[in-house]
C-alpha atoms as a PDB file:
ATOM      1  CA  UNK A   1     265.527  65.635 202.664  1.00  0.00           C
ATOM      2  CA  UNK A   2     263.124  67.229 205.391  1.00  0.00           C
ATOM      3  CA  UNK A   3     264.387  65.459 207.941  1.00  0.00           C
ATOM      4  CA  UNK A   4     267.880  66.611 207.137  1.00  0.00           C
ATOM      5  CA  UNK A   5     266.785  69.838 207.237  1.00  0.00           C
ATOM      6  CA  UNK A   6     264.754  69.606 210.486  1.00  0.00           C
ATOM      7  CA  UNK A   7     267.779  67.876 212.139  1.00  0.00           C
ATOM      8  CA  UNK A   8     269.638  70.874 210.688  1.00  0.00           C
ATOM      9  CA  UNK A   9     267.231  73.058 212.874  1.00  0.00           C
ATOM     10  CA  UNK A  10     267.452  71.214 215.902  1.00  0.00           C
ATOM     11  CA  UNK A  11     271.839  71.048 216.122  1.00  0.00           C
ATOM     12  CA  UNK A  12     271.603  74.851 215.213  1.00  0.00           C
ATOM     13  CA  UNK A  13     268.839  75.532 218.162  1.00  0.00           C
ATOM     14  CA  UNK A  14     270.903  73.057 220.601  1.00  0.00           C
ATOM     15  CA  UNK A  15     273.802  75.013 219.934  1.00  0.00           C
ATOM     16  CA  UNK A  16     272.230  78.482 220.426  1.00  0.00           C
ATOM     17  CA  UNK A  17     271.179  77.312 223.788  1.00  0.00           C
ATOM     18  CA  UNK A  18     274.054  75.893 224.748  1.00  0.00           C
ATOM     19  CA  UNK A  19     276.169  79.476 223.112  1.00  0.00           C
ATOM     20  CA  UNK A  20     273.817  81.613 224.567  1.00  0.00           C
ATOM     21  CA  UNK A  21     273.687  79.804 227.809  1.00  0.00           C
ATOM     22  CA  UNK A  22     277.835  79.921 228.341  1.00  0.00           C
ATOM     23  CA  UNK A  23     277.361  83.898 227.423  1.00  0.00           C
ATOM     24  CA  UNK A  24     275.009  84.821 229.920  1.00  0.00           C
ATOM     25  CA  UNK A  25     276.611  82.236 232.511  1.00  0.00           C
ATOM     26  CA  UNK A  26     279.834  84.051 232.346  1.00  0.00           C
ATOM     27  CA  UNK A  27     278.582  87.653 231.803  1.00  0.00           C
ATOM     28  CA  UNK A  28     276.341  87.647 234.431  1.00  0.00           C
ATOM     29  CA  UNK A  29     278.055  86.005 237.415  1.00  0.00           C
ATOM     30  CA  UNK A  30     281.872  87.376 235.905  1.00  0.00           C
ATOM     31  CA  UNK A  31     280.445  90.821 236.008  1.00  0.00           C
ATOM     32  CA  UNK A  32     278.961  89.965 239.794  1.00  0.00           C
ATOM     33  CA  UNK A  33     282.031  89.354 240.480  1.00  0.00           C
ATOM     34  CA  UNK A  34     283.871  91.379 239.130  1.00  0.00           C
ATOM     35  CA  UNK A  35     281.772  94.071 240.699  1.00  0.00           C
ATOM     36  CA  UNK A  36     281.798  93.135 244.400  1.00  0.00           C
ATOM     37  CA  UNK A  37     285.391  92.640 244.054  1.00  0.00           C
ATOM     38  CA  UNK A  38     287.092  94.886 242.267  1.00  0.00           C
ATOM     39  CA  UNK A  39     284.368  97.927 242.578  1.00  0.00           C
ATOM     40  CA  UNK A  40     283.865  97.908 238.568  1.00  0.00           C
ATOM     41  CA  UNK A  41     281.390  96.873 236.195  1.00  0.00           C
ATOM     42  CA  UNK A  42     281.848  95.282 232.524  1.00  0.00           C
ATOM     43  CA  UNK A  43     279.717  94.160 229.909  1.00  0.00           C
ATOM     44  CA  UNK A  44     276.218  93.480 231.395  1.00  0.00           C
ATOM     45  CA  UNK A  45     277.123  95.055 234.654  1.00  0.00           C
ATOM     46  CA  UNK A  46     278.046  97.735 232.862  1.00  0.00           C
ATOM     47  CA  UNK A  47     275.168  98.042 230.820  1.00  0.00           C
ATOM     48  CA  UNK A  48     272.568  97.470 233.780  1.00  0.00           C
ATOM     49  CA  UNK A  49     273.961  99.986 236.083  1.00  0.00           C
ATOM     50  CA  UNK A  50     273.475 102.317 233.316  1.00  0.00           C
ATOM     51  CA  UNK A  51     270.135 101.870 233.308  1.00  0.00           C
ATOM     52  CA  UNK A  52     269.651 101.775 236.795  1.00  0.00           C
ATOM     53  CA  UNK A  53     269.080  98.328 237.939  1.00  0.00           C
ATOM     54  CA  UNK A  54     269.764  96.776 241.249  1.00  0.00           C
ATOM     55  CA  UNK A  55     272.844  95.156 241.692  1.00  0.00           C
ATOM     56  CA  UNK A  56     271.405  91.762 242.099  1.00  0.00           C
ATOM     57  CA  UNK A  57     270.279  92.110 238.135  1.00  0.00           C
ATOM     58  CA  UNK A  58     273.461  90.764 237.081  1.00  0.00           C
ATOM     59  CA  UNK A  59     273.053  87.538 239.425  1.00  0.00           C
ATOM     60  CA  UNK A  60     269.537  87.112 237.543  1.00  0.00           C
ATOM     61  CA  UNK A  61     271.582  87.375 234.059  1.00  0.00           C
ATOM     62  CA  UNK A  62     273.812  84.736 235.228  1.00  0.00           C
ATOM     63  CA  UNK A  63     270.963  82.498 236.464  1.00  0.00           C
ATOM     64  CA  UNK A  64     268.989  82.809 233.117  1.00  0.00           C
ATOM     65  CA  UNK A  65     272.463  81.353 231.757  1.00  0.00           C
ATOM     66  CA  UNK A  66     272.193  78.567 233.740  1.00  0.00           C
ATOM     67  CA  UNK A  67     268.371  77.555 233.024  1.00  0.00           C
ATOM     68  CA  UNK A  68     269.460  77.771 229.233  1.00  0.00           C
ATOM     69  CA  UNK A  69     272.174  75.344 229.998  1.00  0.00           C
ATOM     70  CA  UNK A  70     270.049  73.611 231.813  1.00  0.00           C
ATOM     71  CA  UNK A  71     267.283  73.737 229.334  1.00  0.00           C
ATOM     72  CA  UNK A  72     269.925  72.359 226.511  1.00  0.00           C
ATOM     73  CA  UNK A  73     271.168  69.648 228.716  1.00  0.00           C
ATOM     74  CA  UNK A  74     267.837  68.205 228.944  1.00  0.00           C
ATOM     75  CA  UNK A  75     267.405  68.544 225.039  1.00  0.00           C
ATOM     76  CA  UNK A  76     270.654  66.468 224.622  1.00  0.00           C
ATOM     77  CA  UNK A  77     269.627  63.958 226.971  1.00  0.00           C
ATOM     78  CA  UNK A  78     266.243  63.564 225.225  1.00  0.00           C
ATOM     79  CA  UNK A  79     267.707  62.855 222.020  1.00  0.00           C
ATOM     80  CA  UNK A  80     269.875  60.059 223.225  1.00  0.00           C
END
């Protein structure tokens, strides 16, 4: 029964990472985007310029995304 439960743990963190990834992925370089060309900011753009950061934040948002992906990608490939 513990293992069930601990490979309960691991498809529910492998999914986060992969979820969480895709988020910041598309919120980050969509809002980049969306920024440089269109001249308007959603969601973490949005929320950024607000508090003043550069515009290049959003580009580090959507590069964290990445790693996570990354980071879950080498999780699946480890279980196999």
């Amino acid at each position: 029964m513990a293992k069930t439960l601990k490979k309960s743990d691991n498809s529910t963190g492998q999914g986060l990472l992969w979820l969480f990834g895709v988020i910041l992925v598309i919120q980050g370089f969509g809002s980049a985007i969306t920024e440089a060309g269109w001249d308007t900011s959603f969601g973490v753009a949005g929320l950024l310029r607000a508090a003043h950061v550069p515009e290049w934040g959003t580009l580090l948002v959507g590069f964290a995304g990445v790693a996570l992906l990354a980071a879950a990608a080498r999780r699946h490939r480890a279980k196999r």
